[in-house]
N, C-alpha and C. Protein backbone atom coordinates (compact mmCIF):
# COMPACT_ATOMS: atom_id res chain seq x y z
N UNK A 1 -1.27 10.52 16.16
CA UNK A 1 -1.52 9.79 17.38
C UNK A 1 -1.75 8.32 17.01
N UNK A 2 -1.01 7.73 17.99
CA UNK A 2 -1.19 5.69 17.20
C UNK A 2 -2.46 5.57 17.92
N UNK A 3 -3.10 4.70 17.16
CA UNK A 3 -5.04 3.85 17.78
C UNK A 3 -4.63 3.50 19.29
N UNK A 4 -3.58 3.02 19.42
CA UNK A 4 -3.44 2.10 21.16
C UNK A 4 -3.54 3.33 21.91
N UNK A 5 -2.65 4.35 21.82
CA UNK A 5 -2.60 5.96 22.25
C UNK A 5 -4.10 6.62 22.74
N UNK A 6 -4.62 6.44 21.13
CA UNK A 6 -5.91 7.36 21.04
C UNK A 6 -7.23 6.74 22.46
N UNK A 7 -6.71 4.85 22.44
CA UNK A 7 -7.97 3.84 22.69
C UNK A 7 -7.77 4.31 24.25
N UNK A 8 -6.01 4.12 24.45
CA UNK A 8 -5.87 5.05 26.19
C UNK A 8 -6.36 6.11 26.45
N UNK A 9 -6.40 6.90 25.48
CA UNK A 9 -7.13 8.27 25.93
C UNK A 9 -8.63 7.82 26.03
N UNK A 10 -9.60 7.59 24.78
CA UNK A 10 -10.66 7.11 25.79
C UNK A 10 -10.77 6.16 26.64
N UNK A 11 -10.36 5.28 27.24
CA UNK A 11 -10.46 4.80 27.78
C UNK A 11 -10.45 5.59 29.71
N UNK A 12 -9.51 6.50 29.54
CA UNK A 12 -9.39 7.72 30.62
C UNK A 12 -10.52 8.29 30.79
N UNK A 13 -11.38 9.14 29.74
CA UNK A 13 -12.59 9.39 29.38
C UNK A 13 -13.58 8.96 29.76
N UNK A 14 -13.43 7.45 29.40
CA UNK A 14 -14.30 6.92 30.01
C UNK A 14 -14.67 6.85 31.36
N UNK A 15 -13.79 6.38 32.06
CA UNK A 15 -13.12 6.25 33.50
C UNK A 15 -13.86 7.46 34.14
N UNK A 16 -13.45 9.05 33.46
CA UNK A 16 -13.72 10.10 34.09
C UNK A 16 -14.88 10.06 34.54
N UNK A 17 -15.65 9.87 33.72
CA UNK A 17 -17.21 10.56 33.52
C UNK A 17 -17.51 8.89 33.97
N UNK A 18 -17.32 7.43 34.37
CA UNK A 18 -17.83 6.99 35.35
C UNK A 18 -17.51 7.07 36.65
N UNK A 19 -16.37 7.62 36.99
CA UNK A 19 -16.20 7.94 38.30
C UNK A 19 -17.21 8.63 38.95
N UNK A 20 -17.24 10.10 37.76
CA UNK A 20 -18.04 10.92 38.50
C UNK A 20 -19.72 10.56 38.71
N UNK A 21 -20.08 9.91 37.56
CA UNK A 21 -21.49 8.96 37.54
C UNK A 21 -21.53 7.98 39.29
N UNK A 22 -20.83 7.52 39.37
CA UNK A 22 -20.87 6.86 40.60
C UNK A 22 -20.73 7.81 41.71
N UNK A 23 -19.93 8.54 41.76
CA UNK A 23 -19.47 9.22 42.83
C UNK A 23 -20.63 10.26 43.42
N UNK A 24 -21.56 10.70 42.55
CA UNK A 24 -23.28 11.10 42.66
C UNK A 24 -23.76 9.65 43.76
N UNK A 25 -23.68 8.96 42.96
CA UNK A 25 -24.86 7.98 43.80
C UNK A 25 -24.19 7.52 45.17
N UNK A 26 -22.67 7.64 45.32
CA UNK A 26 -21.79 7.29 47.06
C UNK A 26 -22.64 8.42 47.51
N UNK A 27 -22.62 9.86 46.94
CA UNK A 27 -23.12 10.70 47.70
C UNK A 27 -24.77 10.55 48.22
N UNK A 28 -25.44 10.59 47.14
CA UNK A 28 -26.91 10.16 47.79
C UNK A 28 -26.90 9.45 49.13
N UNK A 29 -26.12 8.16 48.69
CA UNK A 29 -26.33 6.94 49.82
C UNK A 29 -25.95 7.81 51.51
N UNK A 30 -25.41 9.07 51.54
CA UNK A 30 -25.78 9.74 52.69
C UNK A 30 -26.84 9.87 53.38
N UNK A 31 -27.59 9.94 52.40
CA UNK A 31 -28.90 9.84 53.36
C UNK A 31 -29.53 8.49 54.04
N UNK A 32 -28.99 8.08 53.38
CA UNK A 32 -29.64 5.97 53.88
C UNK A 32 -28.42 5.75 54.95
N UNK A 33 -27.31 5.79 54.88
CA UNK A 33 -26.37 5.30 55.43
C UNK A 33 -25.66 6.30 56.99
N UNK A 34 -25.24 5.59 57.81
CA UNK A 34 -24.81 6.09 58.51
C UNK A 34 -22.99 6.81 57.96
N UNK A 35 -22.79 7.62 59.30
CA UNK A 35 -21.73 8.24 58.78
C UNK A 35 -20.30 7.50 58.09
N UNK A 36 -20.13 6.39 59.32
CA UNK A 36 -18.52 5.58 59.25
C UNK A 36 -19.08 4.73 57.90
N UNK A 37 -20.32 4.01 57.69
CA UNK A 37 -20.54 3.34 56.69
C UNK A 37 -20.69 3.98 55.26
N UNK A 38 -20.63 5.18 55.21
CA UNK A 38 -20.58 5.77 53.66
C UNK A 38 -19.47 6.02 53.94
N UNK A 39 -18.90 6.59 54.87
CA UNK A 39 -17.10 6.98 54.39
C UNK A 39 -16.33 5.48 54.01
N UNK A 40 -16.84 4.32 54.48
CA UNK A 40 -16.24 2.96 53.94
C UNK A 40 -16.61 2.71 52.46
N UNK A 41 -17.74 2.96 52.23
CA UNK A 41 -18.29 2.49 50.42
C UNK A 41 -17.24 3.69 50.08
N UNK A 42 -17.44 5.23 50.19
CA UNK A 42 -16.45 6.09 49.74
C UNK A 42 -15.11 5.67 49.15
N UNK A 43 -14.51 5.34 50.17
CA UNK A 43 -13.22 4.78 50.30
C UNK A 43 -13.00 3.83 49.26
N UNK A 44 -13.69 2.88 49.85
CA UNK A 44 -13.29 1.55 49.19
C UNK A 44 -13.47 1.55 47.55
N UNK A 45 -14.45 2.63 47.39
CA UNK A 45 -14.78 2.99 45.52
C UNK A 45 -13.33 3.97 45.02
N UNK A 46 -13.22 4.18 45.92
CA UNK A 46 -11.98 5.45 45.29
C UNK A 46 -10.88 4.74 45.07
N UNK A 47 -10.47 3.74 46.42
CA UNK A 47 -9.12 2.90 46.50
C UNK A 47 -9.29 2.12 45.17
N UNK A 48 -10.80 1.43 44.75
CA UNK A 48 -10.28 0.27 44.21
C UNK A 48 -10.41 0.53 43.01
N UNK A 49 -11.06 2.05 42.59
CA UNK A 49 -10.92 2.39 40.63
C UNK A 49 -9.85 3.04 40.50
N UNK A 50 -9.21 3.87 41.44
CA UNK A 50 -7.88 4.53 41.10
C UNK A 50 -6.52 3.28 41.32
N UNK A 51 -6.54 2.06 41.86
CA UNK A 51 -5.92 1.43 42.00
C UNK A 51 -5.94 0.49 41.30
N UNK A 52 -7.32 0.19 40.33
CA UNK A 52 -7.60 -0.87 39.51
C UNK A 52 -6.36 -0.76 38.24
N UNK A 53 -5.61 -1.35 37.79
CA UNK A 53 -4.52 -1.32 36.49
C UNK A 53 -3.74 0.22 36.66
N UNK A 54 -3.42 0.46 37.85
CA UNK A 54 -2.53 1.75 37.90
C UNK A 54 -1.59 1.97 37.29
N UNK A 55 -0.54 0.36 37.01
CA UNK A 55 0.53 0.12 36.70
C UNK A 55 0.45 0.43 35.34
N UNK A 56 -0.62 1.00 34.80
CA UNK A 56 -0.90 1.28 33.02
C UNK A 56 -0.95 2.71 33.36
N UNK A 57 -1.22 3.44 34.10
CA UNK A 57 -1.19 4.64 33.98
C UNK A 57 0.14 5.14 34.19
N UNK A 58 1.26 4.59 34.59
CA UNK A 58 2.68 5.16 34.29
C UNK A 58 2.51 5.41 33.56
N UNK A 59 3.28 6.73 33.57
CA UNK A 59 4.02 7.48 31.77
C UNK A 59 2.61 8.19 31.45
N UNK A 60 1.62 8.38 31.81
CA UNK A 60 0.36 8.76 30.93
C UNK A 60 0.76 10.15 31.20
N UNK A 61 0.18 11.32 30.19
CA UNK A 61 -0.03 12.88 30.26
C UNK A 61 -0.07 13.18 31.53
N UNK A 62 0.04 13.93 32.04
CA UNK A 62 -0.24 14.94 33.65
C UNK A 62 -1.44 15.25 33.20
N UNK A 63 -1.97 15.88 32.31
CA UNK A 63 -3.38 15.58 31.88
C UNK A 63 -4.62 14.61 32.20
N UNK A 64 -4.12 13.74 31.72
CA UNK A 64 -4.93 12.48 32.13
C UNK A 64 -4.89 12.18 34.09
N UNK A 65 -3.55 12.29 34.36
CA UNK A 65 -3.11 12.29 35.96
C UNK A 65 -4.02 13.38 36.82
N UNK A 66 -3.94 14.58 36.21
CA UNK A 66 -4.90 15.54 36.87
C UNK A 66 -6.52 14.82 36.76
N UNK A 67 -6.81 14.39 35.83
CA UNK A 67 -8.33 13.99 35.51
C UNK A 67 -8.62 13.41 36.86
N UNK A 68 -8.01 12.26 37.11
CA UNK A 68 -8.04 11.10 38.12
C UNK A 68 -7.82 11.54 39.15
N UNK A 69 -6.90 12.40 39.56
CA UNK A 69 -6.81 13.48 41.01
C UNK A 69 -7.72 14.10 41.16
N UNK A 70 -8.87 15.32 40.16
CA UNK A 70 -10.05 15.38 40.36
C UNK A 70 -10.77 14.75 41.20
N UNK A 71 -10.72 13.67 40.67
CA UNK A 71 -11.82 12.35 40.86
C UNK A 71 -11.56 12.31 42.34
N UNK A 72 -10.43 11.86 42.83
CA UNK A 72 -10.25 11.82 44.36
C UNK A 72 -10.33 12.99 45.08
N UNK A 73 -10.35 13.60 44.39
CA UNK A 73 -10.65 15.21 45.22
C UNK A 73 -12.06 15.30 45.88
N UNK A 74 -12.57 15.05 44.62
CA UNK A 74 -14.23 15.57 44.68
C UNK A 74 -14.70 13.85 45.99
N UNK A 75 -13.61 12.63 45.82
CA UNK A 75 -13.87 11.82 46.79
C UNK A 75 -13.76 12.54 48.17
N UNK A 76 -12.50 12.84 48.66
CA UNK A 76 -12.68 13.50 49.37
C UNK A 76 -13.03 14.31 50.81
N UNK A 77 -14.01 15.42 49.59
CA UNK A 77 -14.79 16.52 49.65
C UNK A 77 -16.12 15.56 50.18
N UNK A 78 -16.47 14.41 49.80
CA UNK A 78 -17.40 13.80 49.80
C UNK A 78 -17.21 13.08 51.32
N UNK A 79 -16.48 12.58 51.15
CA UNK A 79 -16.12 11.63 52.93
C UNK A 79 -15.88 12.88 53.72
N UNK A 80 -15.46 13.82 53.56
CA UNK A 80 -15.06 14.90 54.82
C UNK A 80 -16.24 15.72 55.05
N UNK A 81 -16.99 15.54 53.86
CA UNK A 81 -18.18 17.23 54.00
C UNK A 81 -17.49 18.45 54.15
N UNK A 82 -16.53 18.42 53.48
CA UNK A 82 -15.76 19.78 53.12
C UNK A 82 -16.67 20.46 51.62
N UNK A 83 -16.36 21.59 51.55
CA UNK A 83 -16.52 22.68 50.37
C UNK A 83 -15.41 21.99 49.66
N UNK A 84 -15.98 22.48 48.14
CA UNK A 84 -14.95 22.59 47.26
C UNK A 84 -13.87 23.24 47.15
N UNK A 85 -14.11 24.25 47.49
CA UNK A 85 -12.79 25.38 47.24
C UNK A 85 -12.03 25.36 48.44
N UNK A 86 -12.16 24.40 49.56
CA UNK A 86 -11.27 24.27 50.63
C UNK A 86 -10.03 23.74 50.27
N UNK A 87 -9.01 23.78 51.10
CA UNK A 87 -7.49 23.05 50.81
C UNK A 87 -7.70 21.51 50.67
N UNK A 88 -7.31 21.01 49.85
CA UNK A 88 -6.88 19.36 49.99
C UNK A 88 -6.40 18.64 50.12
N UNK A 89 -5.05 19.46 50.26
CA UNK A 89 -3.76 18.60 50.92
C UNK A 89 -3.56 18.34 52.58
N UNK A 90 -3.98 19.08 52.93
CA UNK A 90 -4.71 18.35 54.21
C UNK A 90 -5.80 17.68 54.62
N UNK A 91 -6.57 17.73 53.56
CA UNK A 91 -7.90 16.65 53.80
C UNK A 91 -7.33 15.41 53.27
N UNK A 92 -6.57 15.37 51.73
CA UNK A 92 -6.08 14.40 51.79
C UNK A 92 -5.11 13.02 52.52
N UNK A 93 -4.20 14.35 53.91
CA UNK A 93 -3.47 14.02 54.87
C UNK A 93 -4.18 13.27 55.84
N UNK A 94 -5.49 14.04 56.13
CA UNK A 94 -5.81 13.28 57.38
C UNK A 94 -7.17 12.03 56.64
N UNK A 95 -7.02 11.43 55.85
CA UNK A 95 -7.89 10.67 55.00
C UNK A 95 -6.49 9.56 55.27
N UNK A 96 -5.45 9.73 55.06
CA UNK A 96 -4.01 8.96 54.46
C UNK A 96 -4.33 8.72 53.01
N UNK A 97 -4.55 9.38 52.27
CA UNK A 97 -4.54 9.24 50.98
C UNK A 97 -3.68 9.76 50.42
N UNK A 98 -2.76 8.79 49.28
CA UNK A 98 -2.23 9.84 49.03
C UNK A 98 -2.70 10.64 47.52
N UNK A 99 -1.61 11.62 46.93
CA UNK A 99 -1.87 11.97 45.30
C UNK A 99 -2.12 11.05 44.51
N UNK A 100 -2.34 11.28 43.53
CA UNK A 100 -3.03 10.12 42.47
C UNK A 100 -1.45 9.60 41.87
N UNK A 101 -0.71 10.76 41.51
CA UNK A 101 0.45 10.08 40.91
C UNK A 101 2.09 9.90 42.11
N UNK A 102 1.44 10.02 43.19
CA UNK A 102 2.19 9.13 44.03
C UNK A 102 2.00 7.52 44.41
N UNK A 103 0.52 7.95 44.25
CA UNK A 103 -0.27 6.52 44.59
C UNK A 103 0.32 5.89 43.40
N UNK A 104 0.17 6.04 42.07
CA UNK A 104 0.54 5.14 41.33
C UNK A 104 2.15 4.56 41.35
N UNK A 105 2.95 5.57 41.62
CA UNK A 105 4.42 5.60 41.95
C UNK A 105 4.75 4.60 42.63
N UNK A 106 3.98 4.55 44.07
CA UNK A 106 3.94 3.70 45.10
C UNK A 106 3.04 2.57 44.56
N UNK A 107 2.28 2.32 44.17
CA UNK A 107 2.09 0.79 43.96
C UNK A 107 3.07 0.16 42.73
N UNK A 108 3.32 0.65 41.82
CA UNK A 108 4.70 0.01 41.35
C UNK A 108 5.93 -0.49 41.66
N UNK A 109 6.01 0.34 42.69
CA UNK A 109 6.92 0.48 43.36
C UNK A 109 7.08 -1.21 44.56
N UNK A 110 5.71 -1.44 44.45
CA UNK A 110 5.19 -2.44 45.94
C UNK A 110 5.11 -3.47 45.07
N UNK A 111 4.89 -3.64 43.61
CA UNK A 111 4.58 -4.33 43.17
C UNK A 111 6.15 -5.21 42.36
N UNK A 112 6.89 -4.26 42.20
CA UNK A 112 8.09 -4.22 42.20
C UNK A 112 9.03 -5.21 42.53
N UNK A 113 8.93 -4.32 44.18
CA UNK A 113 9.29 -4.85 45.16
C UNK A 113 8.98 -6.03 45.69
């Protein structure tokens, strides 16, 4: 494995386990916050770390791609007050969100363009 390889992989790692570190404390803020105003911090945390340098996550493992789809999953689960084990392709639908590796598809794509 080359160091630049290995430094992307943690660097994913990293990412993971702060997503989910944050994504605890969007949830707390339920209790302080009204409804439309935590689904906005929600949002706006999900849009802007999965969107932050996307254009580097082309080409990465489906591995790493699943990690980060997690992440928006468990987002979500969090803005909807859905269960975990519910479907997500329709929560994701009516959110307009899309997959993690469409999303990235599509901002290349915009960026591209």
């Amino acid at each position: 494995m080359a160091p630049a390889s290995k430094g992307a992989l943690l660097n994913i790692h990293y990412y993971y386990c702060y997503y989910y570190y944050y994504l605890t404390h969007v949830h707390c803020l339920k209790i302080i916050l009204i409804q439309e105003a935590h689904d906005i911090v929600a949002h706006a945390f999900v849009t802007f770390r999965i969107d932050y340098c996307n254009s580097l996550l082309n080409g990465k493992s489906e591995y790493n791609i699943n990690r980060l789809q997690r992440i928006q999953n468990s987002a979500a689960h969090i803005v909807t007050d859905t269960r975990k084990y519910e479907y997500i392709t329709p929560i994701l639908q009516n959110l307009h969100w899309l997959p993690v590796r469409q999303l990235i598809h599509f901002k290349n794509l915009l960026v591209t363009y």
